[in-house]
PDB file of N, CA and C in Angstrom:
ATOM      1  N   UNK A   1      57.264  22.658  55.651  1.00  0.00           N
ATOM      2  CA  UNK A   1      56.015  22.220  55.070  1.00  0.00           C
ATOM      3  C   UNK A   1      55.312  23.413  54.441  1.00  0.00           C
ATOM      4  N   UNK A   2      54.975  23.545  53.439  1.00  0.00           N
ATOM      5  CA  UNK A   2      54.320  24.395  53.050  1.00  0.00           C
ATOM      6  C   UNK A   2      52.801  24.689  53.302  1.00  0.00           C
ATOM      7  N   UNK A   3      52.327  25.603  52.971  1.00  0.00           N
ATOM      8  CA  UNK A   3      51.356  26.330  53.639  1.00  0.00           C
ATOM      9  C   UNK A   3      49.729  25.771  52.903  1.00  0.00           C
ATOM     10  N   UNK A   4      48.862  25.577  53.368  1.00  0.00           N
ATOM     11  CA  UNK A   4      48.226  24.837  52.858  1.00  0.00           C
ATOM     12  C   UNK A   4      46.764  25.334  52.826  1.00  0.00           C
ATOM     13  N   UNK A   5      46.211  26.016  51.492  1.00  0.00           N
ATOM     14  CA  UNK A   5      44.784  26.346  51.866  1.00  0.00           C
ATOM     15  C   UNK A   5      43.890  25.989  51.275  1.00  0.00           C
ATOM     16  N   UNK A   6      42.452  25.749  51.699  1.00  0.00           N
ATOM     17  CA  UNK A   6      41.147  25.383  51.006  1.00  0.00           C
ATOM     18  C   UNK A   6      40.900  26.183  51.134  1.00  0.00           C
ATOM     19  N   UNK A   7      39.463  26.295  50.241  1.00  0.00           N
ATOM     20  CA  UNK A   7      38.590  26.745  49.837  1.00  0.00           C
ATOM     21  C   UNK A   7      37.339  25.826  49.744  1.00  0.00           C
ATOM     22  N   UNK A   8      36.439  25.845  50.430  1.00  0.00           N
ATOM     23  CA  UNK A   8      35.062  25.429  50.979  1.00  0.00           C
ATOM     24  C   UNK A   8      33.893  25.932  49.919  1.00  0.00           C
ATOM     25  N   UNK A   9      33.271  25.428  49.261  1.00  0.00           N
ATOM     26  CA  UNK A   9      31.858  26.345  48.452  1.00  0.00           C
ATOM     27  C   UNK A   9      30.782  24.803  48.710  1.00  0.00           C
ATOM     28  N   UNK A  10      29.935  25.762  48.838  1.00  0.00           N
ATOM     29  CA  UNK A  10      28.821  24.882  49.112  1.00  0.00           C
ATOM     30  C   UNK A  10      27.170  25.000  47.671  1.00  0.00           C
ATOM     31  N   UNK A  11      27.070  24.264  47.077  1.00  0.00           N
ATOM     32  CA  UNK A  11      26.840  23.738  45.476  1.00  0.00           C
ATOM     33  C   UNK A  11      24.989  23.255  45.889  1.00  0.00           C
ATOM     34  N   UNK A  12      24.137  23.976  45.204  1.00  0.00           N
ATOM     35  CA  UNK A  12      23.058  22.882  45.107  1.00  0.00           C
ATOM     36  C   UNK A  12      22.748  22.290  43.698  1.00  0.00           C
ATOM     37  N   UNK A  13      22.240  20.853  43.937  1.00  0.00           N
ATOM     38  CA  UNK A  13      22.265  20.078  42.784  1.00  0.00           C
ATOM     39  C   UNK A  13      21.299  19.925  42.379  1.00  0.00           C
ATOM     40  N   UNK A  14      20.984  19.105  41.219  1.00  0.00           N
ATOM     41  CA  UNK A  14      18.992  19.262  40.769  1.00  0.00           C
ATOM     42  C   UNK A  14      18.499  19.077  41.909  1.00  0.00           C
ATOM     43  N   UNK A  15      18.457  17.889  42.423  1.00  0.00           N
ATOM     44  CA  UNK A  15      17.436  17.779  43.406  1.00  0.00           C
ATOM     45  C   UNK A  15      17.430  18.936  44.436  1.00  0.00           C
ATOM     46  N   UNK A  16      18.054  19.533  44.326  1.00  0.00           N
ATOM     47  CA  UNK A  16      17.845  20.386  45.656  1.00  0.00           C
ATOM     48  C   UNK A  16      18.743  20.472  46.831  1.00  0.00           C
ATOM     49  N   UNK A  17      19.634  19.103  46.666  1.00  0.00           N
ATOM     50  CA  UNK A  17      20.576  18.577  47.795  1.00  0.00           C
ATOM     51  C   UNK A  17      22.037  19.557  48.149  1.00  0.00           C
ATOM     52  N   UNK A  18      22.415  20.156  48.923  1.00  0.00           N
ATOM     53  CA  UNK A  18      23.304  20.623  49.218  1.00  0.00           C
ATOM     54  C   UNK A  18      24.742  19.617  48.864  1.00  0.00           C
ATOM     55  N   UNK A  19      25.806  20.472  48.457  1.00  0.00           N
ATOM     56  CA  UNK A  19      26.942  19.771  47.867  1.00  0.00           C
ATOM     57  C   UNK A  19      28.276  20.462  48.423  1.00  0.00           C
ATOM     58  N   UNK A  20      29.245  19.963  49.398  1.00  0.00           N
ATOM     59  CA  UNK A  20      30.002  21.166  49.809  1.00  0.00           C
ATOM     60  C   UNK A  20      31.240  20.215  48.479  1.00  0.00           C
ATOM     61  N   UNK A  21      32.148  21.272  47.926  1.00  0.00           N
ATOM     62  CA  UNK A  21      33.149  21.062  47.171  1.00  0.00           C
ATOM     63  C   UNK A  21      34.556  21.713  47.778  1.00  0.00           C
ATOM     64  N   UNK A  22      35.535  20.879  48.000  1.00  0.00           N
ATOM     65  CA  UNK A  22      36.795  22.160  48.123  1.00  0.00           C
ATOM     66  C   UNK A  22      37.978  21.930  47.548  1.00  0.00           C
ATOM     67  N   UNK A  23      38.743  23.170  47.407  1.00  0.00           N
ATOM     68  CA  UNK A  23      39.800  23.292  46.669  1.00  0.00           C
ATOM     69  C   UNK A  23      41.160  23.406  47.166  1.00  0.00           C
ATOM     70  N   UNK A  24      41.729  22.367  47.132  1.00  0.00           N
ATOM     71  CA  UNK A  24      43.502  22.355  48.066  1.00  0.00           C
ATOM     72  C   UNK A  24      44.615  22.880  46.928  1.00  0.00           C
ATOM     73  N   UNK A  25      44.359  24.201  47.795  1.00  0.00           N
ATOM     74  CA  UNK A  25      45.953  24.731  47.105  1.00  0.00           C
ATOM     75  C   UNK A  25      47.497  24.436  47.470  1.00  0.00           C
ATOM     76  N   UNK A  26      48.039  23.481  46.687  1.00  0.00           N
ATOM     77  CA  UNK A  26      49.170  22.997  47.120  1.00  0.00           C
ATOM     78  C   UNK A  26      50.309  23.700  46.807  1.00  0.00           C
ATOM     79  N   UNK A  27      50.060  24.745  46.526  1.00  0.00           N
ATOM     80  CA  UNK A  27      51.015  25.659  45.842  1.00  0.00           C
ATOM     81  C   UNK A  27      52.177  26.605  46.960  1.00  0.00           C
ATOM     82  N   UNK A  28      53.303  26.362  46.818  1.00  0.00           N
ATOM     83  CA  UNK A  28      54.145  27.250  47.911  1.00  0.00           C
ATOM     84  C   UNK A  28      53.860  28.993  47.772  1.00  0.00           C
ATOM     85  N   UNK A  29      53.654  29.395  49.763  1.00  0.00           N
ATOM     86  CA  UNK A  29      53.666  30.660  49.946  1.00  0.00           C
ATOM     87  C   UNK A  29      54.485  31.795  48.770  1.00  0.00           C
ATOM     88  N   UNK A  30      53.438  32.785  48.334  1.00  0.00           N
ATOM     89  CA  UNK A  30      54.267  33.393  47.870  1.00  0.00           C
ATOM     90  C   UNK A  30      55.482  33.970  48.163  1.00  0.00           C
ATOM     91  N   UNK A  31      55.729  34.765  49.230  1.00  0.00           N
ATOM     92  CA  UNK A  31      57.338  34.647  49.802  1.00  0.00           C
ATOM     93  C   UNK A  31      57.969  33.847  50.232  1.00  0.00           C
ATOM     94  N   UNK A  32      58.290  32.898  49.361  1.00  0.00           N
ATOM     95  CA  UNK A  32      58.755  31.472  50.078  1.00  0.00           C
ATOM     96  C   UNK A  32      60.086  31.378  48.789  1.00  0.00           C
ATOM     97  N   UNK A  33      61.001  30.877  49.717  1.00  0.00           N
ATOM     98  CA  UNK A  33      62.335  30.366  48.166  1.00  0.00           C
ATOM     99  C   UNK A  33      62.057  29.192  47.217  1.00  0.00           C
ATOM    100  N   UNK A  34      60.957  28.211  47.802  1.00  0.00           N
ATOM    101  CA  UNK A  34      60.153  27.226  46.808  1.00  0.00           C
ATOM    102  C   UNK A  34      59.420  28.394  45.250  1.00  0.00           C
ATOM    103  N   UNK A  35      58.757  29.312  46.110  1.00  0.00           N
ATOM    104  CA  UNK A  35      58.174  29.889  44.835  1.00  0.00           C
ATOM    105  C   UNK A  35      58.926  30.483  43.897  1.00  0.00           C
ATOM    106  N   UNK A  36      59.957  31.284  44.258  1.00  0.00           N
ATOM    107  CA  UNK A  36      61.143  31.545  43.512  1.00  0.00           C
ATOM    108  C   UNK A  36      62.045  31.081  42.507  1.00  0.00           C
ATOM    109  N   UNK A  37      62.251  29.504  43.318  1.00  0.00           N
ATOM    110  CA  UNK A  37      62.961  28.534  42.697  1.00  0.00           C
ATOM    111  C   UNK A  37      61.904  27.862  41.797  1.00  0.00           C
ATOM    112  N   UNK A  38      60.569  27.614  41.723  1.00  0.00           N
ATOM    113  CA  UNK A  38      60.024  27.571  41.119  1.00  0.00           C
ATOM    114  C   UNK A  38      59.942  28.861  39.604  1.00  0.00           C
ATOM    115  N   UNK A  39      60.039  29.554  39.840  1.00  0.00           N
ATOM    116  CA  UNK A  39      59.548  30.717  38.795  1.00  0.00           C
ATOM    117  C   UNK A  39      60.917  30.772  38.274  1.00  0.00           C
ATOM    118  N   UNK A  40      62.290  30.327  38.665  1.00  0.00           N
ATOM    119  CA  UNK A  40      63.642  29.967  38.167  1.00  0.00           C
ATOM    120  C   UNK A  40      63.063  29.087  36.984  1.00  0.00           C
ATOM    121  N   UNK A  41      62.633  28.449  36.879  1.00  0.00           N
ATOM    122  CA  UNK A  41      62.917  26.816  36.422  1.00  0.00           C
ATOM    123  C   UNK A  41      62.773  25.719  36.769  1.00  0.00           C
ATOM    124  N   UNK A  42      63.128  25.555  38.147  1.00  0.00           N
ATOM    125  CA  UNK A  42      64.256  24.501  38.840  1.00  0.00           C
ATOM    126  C   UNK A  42      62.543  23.991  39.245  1.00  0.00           C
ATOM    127  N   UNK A  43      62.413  22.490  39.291  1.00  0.00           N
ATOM    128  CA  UNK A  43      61.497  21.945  40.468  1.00  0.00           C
ATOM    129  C   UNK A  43      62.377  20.716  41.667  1.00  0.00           C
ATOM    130  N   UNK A  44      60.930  20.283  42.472  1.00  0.00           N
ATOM    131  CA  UNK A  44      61.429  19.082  42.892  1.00  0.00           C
ATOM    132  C   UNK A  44      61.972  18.170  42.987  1.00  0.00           C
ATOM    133  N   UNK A  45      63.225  18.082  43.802  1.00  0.00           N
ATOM    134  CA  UNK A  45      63.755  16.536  43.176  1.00  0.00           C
ATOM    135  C   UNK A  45      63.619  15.802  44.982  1.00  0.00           C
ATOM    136  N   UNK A  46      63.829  16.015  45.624  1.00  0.00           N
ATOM    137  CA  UNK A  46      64.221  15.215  46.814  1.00  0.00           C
ATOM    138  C   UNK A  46      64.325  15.848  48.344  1.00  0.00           C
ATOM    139  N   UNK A  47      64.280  15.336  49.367  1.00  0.00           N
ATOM    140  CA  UNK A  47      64.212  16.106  50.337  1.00  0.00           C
ATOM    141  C   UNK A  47      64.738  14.570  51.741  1.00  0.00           C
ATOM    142  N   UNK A  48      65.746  15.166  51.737  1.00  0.00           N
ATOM    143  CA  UNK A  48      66.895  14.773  53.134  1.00  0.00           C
ATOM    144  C   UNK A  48      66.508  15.006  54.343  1.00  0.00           C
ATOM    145  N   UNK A  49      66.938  14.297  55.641  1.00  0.00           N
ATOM    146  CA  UNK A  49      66.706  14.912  56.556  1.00  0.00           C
ATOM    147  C   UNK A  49      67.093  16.377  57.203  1.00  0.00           C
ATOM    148  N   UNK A  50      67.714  17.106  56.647  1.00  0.00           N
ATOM    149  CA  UNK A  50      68.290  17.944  56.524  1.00  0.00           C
ATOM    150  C   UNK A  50      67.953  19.189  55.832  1.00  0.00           C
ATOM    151  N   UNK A  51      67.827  18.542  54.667  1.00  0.00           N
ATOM    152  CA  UNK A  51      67.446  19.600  53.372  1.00  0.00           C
ATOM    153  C   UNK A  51      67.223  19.310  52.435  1.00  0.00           C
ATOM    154  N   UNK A  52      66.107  20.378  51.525  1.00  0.00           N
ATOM    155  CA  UNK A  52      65.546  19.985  50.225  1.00  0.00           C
ATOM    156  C   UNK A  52      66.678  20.311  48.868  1.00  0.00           C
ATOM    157  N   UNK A  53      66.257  19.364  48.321  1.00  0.00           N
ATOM    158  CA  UNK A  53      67.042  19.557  46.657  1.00  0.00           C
ATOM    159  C   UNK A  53      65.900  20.044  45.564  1.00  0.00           C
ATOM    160  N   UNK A  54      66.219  20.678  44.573  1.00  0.00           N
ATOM    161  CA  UNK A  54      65.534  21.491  43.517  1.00  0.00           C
ATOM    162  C   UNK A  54      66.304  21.514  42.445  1.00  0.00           C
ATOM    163  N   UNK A  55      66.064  21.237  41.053  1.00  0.00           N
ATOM    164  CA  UNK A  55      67.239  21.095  40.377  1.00  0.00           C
ATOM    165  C   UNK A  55      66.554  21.650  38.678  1.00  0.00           C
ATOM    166  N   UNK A  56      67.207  22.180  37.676  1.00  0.00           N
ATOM    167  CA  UNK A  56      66.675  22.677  36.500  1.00  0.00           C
ATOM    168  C   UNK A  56      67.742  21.588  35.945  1.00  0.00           C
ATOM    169  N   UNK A  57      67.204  20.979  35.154  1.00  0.00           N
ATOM    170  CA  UNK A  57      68.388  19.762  34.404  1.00  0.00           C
ATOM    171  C   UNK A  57      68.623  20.239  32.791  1.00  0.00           C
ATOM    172  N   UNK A  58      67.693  21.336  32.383  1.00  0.00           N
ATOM    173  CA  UNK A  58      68.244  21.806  31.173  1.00  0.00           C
ATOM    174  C   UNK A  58      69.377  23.009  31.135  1.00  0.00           C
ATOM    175  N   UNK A  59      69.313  23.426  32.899  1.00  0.00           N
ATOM    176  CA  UNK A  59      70.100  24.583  32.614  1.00  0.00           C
ATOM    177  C   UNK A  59      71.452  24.197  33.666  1.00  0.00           C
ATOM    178  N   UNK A  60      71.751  23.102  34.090  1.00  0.00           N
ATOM    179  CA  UNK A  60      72.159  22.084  35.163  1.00  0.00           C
ATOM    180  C   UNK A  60      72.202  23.167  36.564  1.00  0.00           C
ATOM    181  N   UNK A  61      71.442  23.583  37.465  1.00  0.00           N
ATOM    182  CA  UNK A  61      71.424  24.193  37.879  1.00  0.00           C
ATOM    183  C   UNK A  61      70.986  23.377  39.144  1.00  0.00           C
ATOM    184  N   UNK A  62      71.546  23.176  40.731  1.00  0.00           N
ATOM    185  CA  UNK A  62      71.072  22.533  41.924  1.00  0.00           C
ATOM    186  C   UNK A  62      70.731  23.591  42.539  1.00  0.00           C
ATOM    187  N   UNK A  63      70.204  23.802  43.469  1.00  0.00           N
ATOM    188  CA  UNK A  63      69.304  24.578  44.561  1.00  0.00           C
ATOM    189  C   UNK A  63      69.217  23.241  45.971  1.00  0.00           C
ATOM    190  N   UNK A  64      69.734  23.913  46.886  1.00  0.00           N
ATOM    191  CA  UNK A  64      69.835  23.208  48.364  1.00  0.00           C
ATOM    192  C   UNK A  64      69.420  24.522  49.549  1.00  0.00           C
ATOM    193  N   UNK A  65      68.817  23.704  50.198  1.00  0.00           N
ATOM    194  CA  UNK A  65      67.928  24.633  51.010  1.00  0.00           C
ATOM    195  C   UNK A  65      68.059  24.155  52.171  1.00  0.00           C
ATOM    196  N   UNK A  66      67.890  24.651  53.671  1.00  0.00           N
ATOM    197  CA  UNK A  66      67.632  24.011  55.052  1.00  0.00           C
ATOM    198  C   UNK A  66      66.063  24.010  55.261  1.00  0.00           C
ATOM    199  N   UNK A  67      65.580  23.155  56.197  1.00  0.00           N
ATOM    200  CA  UNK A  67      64.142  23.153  56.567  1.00  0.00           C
ATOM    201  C   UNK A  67      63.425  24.997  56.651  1.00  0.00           C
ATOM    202  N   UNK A  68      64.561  26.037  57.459  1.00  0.00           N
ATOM    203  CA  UNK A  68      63.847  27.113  57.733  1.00  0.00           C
ATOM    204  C   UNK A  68      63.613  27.540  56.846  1.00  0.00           C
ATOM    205  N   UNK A  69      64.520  27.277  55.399  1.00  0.00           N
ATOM    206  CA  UNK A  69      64.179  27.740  54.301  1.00  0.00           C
ATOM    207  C   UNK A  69      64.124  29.644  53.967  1.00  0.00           C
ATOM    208  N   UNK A  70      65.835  29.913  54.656  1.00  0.00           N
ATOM    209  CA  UNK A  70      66.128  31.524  54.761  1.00  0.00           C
ATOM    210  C   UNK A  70      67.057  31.381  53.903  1.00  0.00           C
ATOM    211  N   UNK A  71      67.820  30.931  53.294  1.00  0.00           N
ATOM    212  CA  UNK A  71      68.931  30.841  52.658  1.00  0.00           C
ATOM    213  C   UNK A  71      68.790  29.694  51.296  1.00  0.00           C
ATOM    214  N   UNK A  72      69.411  29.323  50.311  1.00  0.00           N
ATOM    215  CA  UNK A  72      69.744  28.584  49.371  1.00  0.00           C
ATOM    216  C   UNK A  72      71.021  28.968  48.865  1.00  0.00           C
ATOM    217  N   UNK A  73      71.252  27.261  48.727  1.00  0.00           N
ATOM    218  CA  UNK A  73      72.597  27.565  47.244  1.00  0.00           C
ATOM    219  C   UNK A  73      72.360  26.968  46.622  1.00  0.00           C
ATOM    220  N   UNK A  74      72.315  27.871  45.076  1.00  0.00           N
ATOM    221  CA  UNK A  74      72.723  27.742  43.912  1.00  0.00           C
ATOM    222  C   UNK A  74      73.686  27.200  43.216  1.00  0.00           C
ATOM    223  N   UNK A  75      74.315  25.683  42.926  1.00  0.00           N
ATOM    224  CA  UNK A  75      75.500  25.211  41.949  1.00  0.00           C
ATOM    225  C   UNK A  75      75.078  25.210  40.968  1.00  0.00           C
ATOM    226  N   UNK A  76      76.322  25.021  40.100  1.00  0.00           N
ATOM    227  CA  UNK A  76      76.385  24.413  38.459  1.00  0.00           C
ATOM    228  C   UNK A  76      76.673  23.112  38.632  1.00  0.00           C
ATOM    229  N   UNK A  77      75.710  22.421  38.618  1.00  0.00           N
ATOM    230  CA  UNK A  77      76.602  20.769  38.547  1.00  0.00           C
ATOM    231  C   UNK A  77      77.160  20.524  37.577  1.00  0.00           C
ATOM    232  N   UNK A  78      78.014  21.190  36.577  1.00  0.00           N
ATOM    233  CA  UNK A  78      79.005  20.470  35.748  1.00  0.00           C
ATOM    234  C   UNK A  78      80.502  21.558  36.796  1.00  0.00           C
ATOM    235  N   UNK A  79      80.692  22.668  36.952  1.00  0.00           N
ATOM    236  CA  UNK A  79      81.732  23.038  37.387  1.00  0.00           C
ATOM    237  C   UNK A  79      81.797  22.826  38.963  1.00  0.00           C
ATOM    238  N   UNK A  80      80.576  22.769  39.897  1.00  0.00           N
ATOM    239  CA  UNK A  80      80.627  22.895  41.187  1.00  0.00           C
ATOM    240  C   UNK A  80      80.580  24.467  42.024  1.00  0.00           C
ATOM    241  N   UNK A  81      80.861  25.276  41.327  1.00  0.00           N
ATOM    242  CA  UNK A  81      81.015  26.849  41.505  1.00  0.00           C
ATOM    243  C   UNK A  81      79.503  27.239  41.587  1.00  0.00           C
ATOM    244  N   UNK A  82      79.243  27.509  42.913  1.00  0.00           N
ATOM    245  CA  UNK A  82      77.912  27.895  43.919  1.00  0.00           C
ATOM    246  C   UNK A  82      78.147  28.676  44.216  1.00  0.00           C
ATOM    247  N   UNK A  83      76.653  29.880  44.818  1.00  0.00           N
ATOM    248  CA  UNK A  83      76.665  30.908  45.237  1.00  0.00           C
ATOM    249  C   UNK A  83      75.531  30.698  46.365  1.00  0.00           C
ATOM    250  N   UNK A  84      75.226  31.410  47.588  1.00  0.00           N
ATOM    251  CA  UNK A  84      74.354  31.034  48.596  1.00  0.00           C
ATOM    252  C   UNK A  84      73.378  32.393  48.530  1.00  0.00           C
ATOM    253  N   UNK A  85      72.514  32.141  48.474  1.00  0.00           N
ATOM    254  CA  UNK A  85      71.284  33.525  48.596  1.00  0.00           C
ATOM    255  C   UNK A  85      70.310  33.883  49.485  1.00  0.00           C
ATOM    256  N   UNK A  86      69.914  34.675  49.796  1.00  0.00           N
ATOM    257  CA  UNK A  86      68.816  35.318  50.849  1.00  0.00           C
ATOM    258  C   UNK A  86      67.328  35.127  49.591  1.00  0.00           C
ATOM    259  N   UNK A  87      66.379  35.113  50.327  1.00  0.00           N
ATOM    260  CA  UNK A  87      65.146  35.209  49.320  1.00  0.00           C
ATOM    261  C   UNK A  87      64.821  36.431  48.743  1.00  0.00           C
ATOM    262  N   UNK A  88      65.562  37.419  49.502  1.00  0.00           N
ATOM    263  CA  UNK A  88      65.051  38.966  49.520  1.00  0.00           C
ATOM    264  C   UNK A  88      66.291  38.732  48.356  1.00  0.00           C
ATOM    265  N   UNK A  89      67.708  38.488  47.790  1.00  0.00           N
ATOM    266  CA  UNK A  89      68.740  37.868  46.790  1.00  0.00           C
ATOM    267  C   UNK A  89      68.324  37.313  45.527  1.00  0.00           C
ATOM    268  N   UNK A  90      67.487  36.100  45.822  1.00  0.00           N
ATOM    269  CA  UNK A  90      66.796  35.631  44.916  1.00  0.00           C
ATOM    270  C   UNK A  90      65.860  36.266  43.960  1.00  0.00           C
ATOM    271  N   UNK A  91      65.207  36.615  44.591  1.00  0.00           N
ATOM    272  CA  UNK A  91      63.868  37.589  44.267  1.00  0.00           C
ATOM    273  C   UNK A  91      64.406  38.697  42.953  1.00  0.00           C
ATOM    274  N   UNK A  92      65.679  38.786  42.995  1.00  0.00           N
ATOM    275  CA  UNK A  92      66.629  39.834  42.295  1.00  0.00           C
ATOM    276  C   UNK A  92      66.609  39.252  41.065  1.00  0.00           C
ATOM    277  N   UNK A  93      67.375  37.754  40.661  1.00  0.00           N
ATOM    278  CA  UNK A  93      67.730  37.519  39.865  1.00  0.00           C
ATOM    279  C   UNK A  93      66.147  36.713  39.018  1.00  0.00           C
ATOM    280  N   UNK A  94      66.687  37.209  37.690  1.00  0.00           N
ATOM    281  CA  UNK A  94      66.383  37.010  36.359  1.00  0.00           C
ATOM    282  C   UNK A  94      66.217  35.741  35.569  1.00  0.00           C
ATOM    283  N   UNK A  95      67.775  35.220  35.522  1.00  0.00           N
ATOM    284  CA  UNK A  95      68.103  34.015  34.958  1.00  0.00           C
ATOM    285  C   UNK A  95      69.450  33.433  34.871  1.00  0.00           C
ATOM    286  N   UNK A  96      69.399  32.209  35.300  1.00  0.00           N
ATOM    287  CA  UNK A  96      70.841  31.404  36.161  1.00  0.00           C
ATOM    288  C   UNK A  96      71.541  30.761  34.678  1.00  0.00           C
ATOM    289  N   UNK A  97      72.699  31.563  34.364  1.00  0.00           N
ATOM    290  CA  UNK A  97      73.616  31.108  33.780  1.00  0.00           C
ATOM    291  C   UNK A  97      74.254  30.176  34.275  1.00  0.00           C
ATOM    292  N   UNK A  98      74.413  29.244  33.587  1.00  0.00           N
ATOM    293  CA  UNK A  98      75.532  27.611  33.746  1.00  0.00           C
ATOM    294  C   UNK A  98      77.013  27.375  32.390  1.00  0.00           C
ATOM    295  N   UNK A  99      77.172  26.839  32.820  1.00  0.00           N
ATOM    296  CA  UNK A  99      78.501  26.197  32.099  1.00  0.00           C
ATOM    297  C   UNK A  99      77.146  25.421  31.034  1.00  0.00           C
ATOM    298  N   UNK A 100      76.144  24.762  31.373  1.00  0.00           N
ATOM    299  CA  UNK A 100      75.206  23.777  30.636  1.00  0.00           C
ATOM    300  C   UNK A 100      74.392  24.970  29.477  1.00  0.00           C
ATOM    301  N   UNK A 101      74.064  26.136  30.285  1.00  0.00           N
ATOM    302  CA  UNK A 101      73.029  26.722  29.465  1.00  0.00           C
ATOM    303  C   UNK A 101      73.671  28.304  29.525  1.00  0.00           C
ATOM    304  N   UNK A 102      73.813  28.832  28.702  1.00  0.00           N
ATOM    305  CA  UNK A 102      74.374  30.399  29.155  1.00  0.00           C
ATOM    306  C   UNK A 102      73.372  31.405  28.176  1.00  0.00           C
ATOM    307  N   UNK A 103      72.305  32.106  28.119  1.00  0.00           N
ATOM    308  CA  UNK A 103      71.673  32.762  27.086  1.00  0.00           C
ATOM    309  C   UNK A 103      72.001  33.735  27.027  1.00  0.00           C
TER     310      UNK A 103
END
């Protein structure tokens, strides 16, 4: 589950009336392989009992993850040829060449 924070501010309005407002950041921890795989490309697609899926469909690229979320692999869904990564791994790479997209 990702990490979840508000932000609380408290607003006065014409009349005078106190207004509390807050702000839910739904955004994954920055050291997290969501944020990573995010800044890849790849977003949301699905989540198993098991494990989440993440997928870039222009560059055909899958991302599979376990709940602890220490590890991922990386396929090409047109060849099947995956690689498994550490976040401290991830964090490395640049940009995921495919059989779909190669720049």
């Amino acid at each position: 589950m990702a990490d979840e924070t508000e932000t609380t501010t408290t607003t006065a309005t014409e009349d005078s009336t106190a207004v509390e407002t807050t702000v839910l950041d739904l955004r994954p921890p920055v050291e997290s392989l969501k944020r990573e795989l995010y800044r890849l490309g790849l977003e949301y697609v699905n989540r198993t009992d098991d494990h989440e899926i993440w997928q870039d469909y222009t560059r055909g690229v899958r991302a599979d993850f376990d709940g602890a979320g220490e590890q991922v692999t990386l396929t090409d869904v047109k060849t099947g040829i995956g690689k498994t990564l550490t976040l401290a791994e991830l964090k490395l790479v640049t940009r995921i060449d495919t059989m779909t997209a190669a720049d």
